[in-house]
PDB file of N, CA and C in Angstrom:
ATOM      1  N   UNK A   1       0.851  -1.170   0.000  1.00  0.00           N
ATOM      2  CA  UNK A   1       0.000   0.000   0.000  1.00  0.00           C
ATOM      3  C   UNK A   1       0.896   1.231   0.000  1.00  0.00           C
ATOM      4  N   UNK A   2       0.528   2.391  -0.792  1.00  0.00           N
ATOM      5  CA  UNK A   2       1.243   3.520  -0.947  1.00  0.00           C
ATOM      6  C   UNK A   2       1.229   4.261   0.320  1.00  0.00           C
ATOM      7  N   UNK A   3       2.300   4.855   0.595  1.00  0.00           N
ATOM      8  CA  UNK A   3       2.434   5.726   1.974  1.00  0.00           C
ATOM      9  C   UNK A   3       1.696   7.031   1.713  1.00  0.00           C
ATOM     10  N   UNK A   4       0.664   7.511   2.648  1.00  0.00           N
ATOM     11  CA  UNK A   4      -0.332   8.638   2.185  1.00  0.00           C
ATOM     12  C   UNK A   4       0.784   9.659   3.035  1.00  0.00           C
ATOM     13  N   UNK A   5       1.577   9.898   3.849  1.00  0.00           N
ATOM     14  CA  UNK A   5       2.428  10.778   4.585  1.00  0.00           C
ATOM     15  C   UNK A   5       1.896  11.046   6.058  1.00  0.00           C
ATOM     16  N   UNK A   6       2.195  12.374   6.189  1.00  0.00           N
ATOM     17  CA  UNK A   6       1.813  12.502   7.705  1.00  0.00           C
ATOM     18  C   UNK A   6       0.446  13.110   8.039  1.00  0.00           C
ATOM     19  N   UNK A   7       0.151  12.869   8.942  1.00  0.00           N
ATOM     20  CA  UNK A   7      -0.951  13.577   9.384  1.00  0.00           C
ATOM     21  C   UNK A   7      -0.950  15.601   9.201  1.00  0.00           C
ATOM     22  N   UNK A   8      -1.764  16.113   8.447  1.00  0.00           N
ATOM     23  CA  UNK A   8      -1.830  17.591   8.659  1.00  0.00           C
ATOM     24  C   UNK A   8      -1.786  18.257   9.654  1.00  0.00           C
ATOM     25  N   UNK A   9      -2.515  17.814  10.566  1.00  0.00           N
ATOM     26  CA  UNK A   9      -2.729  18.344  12.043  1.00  0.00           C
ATOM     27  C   UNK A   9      -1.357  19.364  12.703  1.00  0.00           C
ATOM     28  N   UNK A  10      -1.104  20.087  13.090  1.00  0.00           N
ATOM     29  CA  UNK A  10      -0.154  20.608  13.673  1.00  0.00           C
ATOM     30  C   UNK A  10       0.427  20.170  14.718  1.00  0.00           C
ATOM     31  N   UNK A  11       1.997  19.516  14.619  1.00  0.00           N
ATOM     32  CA  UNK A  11       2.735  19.141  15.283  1.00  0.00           C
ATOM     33  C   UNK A  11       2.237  17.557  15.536  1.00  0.00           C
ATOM     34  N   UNK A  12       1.804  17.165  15.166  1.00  0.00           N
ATOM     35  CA  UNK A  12       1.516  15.755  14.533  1.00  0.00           C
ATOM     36  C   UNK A  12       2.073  14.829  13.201  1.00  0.00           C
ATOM     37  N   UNK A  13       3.221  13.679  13.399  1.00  0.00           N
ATOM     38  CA  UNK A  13       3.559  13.261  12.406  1.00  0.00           C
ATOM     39  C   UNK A  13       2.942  11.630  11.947  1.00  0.00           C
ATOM     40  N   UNK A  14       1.927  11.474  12.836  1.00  0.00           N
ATOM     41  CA  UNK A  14       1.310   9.900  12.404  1.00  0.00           C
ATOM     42  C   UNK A  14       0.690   9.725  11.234  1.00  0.00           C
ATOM     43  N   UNK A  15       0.588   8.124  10.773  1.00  0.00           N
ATOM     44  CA  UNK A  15       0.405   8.356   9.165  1.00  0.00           C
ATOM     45  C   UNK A  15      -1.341   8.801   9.250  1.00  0.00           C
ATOM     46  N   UNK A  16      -1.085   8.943   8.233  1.00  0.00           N
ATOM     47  CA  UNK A  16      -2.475   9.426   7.788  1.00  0.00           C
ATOM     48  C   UNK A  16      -3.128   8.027   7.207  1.00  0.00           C
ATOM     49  N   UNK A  17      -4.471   8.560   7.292  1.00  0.00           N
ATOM     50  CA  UNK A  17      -6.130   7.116   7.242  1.00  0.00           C
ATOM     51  C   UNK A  17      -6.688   8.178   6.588  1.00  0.00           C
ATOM     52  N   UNK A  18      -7.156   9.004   6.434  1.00  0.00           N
ATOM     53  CA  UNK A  18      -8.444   9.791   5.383  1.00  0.00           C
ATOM     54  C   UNK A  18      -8.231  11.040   5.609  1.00  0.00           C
ATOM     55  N   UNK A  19      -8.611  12.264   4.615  1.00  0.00           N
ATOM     56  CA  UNK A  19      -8.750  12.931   4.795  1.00  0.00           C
ATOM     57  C   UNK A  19      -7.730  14.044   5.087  1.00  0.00           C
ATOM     58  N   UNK A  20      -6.658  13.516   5.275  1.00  0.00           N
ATOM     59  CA  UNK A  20      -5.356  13.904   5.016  1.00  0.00           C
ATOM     60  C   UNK A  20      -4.663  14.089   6.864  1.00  0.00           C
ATOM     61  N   UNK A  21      -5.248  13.517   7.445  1.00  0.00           N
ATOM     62  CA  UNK A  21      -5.555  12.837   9.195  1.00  0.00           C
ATOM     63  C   UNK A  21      -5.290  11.762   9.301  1.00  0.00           C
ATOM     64  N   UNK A  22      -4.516  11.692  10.597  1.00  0.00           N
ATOM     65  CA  UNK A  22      -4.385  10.314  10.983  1.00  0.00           C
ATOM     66  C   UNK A  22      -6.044   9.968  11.982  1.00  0.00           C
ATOM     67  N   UNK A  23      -5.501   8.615  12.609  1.00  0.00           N
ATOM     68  CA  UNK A  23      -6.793   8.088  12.680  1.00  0.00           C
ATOM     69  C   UNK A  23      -7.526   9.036  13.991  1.00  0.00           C
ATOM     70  N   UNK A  24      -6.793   9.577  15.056  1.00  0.00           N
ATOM     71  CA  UNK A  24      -7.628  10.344  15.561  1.00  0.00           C
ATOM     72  C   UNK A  24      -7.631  11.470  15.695  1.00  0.00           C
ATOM     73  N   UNK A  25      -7.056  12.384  14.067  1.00  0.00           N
ATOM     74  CA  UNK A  25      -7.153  13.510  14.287  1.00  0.00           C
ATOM     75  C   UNK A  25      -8.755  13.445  13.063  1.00  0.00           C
ATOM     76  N   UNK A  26      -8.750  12.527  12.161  1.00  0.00           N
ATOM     77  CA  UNK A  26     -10.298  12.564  11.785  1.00  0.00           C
ATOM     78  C   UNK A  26     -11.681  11.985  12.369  1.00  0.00           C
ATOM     79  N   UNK A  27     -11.193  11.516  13.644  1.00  0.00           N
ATOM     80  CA  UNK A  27     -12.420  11.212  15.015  1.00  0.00           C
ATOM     81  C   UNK A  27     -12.654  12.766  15.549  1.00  0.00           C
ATOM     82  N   UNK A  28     -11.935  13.503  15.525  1.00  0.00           N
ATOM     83  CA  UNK A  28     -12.088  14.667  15.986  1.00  0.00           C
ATOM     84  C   UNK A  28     -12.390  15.589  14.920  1.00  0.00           C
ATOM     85  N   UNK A  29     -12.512  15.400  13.369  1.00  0.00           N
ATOM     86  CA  UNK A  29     -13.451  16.103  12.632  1.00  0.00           C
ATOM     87  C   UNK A  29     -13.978  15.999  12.430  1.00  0.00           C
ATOM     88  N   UNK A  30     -14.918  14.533  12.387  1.00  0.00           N
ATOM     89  CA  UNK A  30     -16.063  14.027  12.239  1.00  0.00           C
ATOM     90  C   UNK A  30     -16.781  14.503  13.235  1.00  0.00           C
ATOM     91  N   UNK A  31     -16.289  14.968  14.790  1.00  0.00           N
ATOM     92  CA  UNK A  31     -16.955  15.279  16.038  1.00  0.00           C
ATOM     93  C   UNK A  31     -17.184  16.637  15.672  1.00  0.00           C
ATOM     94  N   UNK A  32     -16.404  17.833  14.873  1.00  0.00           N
ATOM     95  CA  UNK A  32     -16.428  18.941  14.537  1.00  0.00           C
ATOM     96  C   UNK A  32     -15.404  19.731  16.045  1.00  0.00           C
ATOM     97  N   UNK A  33     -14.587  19.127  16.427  1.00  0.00           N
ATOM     98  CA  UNK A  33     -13.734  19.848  17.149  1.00  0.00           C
ATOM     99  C   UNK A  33     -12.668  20.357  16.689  1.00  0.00           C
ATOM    100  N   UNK A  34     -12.383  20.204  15.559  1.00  0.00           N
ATOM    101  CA  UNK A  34     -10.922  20.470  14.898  1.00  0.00           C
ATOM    102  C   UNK A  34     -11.164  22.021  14.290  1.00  0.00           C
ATOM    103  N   UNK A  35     -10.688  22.945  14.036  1.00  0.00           N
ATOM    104  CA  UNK A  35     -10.980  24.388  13.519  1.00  0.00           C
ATOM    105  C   UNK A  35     -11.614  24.534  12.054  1.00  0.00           C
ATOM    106  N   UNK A  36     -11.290  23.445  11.128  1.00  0.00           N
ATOM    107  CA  UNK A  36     -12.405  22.973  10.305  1.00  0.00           C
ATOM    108  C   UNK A  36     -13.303  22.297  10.330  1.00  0.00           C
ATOM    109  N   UNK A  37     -14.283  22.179  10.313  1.00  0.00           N
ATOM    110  CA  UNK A  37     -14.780  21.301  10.707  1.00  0.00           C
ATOM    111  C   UNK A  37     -15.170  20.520   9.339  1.00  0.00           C
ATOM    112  N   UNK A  38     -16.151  19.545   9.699  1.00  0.00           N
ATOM    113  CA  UNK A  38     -16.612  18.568   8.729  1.00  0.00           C
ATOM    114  C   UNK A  38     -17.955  19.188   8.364  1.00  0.00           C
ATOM    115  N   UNK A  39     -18.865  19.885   9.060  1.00  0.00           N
ATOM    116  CA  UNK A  39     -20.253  20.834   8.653  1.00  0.00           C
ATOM    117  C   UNK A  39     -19.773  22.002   9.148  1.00  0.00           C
ATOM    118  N   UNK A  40     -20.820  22.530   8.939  1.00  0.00           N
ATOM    119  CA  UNK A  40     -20.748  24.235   9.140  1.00  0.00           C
ATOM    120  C   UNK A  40     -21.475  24.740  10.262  1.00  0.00           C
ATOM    121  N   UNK A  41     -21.028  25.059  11.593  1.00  0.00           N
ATOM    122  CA  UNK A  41     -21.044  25.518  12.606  1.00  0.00           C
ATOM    123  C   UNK A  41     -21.733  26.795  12.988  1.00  0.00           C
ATOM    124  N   UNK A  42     -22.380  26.292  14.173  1.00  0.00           N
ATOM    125  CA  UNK A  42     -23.353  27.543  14.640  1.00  0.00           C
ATOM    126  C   UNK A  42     -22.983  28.468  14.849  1.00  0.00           C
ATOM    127  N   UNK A  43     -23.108  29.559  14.530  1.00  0.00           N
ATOM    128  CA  UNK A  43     -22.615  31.126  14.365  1.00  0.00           C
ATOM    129  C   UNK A  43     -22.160  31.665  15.722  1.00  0.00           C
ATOM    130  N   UNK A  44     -23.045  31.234  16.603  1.00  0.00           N
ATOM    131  CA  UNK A  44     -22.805  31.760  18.165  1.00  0.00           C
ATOM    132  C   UNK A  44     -21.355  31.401  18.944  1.00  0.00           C
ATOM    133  N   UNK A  45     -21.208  32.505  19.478  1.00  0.00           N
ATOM    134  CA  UNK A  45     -20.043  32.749  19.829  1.00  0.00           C
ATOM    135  C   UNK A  45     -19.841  31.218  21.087  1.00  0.00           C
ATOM    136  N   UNK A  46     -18.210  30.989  20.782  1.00  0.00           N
ATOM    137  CA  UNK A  46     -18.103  29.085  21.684  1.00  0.00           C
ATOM    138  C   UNK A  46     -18.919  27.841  21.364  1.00  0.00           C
ATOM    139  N   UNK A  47     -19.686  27.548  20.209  1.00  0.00           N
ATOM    140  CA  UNK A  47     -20.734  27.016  20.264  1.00  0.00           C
ATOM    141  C   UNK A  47     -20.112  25.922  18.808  1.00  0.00           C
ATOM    142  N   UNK A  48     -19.964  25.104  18.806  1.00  0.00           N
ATOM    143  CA  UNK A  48     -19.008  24.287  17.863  1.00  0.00           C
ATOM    144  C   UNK A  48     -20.467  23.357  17.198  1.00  0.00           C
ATOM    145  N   UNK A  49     -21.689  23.510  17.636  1.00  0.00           N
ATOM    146  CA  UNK A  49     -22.990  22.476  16.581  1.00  0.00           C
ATOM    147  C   UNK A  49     -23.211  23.058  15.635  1.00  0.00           C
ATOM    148  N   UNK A  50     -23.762  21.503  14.840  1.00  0.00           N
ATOM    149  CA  UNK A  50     -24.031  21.651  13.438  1.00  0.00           C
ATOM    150  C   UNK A  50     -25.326  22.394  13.005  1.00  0.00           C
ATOM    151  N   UNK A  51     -25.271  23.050  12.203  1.00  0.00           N
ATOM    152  CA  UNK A  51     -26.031  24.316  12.046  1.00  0.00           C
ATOM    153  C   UNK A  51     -27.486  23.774  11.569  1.00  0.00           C
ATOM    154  N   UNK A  52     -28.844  24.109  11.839  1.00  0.00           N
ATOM    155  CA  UNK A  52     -29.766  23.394  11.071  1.00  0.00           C
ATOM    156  C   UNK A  52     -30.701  24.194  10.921  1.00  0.00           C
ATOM    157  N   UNK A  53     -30.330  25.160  11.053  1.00  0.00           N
ATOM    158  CA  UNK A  53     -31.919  26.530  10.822  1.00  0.00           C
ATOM    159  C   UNK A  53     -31.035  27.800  11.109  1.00  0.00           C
ATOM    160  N   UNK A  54     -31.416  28.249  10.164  1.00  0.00           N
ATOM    161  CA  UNK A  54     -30.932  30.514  10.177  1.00  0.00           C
ATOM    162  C   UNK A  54     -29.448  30.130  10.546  1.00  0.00           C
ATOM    163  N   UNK A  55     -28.430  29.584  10.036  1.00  0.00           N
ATOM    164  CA  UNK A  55     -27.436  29.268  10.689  1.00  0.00           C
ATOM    165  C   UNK A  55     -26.949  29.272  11.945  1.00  0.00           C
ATOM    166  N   UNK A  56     -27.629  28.353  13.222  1.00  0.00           N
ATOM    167  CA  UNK A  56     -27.667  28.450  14.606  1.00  0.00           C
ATOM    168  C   UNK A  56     -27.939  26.737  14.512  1.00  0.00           C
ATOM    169  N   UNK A  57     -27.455  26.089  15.877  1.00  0.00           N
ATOM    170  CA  UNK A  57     -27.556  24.605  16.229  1.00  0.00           C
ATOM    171  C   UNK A  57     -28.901  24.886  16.499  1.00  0.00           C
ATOM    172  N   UNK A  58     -29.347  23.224  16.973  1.00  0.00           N
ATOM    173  CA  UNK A  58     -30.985  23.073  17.260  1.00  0.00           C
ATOM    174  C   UNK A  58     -31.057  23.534  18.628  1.00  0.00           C
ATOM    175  N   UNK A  59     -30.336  23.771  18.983  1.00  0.00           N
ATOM    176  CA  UNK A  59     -30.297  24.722  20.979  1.00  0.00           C
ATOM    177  C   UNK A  59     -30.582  25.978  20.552  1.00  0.00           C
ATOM    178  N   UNK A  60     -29.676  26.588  19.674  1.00  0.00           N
ATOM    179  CA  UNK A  60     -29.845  27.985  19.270  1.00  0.00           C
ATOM    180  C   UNK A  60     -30.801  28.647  18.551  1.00  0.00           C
ATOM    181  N   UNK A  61     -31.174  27.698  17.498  1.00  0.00           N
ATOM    182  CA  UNK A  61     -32.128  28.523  16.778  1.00  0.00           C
ATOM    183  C   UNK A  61     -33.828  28.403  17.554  1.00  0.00           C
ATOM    184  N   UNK A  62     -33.687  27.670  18.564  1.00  0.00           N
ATOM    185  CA  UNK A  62     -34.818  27.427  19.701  1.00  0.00           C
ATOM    186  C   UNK A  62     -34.974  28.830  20.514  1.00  0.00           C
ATOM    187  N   UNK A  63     -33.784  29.070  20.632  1.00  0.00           N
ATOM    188  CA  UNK A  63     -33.951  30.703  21.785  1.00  0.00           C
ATOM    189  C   UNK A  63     -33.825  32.230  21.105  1.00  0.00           C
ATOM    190  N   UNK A  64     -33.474  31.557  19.574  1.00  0.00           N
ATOM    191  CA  UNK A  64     -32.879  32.762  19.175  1.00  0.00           C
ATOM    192  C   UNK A  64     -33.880  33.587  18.469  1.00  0.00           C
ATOM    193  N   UNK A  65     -33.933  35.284  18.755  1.00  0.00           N
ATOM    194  CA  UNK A  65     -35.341  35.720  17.922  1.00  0.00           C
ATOM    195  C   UNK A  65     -34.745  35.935  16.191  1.00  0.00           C
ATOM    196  N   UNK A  66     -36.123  35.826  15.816  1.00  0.00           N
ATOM    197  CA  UNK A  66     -36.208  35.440  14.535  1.00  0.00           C
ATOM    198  C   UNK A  66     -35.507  36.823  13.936  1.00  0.00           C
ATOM    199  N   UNK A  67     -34.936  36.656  12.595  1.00  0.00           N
ATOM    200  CA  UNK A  67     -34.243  38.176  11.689  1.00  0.00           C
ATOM    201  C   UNK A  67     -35.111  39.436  11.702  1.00  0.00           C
ATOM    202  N   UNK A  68     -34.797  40.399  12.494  1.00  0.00           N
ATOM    203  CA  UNK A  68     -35.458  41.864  11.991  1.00  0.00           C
ATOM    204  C   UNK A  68     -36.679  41.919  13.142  1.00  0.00           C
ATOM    205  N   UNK A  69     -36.947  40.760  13.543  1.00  0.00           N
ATOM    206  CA  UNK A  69     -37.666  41.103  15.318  1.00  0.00           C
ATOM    207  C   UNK A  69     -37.240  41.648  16.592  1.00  0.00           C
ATOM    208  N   UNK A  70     -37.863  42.459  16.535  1.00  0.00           N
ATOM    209  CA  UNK A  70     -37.119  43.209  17.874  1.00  0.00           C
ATOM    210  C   UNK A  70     -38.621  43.145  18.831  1.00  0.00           C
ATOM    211  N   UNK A  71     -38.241  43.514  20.337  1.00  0.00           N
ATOM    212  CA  UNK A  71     -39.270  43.380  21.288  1.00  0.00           C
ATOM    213  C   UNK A  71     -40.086  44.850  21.075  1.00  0.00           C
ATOM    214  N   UNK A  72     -41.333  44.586  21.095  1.00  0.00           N
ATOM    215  CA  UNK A  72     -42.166  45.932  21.006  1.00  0.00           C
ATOM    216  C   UNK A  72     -42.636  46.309  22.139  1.00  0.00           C
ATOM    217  N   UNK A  73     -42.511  47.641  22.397  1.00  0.00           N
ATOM    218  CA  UNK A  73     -42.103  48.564  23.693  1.00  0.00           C
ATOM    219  C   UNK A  73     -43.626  48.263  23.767  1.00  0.00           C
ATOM    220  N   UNK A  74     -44.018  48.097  24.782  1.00  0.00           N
ATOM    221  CA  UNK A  74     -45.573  48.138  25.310  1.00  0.00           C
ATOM    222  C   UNK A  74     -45.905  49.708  26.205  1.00  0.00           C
ATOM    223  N   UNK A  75     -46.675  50.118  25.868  1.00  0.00           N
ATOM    224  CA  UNK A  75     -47.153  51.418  26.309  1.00  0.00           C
ATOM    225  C   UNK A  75     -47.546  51.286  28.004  1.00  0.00           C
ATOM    226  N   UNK A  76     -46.704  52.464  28.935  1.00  0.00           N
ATOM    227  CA  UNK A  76     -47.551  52.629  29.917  1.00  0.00           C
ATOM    228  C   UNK A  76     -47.958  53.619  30.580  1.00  0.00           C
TER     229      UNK A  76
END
């Protein structure tokens, strides 16, 4: 089998399995912990889930108000 080289990862020289990763630096992109990830990540600040509505995880886009809604001042 052809030698694929080293792992990309920084400061990591194990061989590489996929993706241009060794075997558990692509367990950790499949998890989306690595600074690329494997999907595209919820916008919110620290928040590393996979995005599934208005670009926000399913936690986020649950609390988050909808585009161009703001709270309306109630009269007193």
């Amino acid at each position: 089998m052809a030698d694929k080289g080293t792992c990309k990862a920084e400061n990591c020289a194990k061989p590489v399995v996929g993706r241009g990763y060794c075997s558990g630096h692509v367990r950790k992109w499949k998890q989306g912990a690595l600074p690329k990830a494997r999907y595209k990540t919820c916008v919110e600040t620290g928040c590393r889930g996979r995005q599934v509505a208005k670009a926000r995880c399913a936690t986020h886009a649950k609390i988050a108000p909808a585009p161009g809604s703001e709270a309306t001042p109630t009269a007193s």
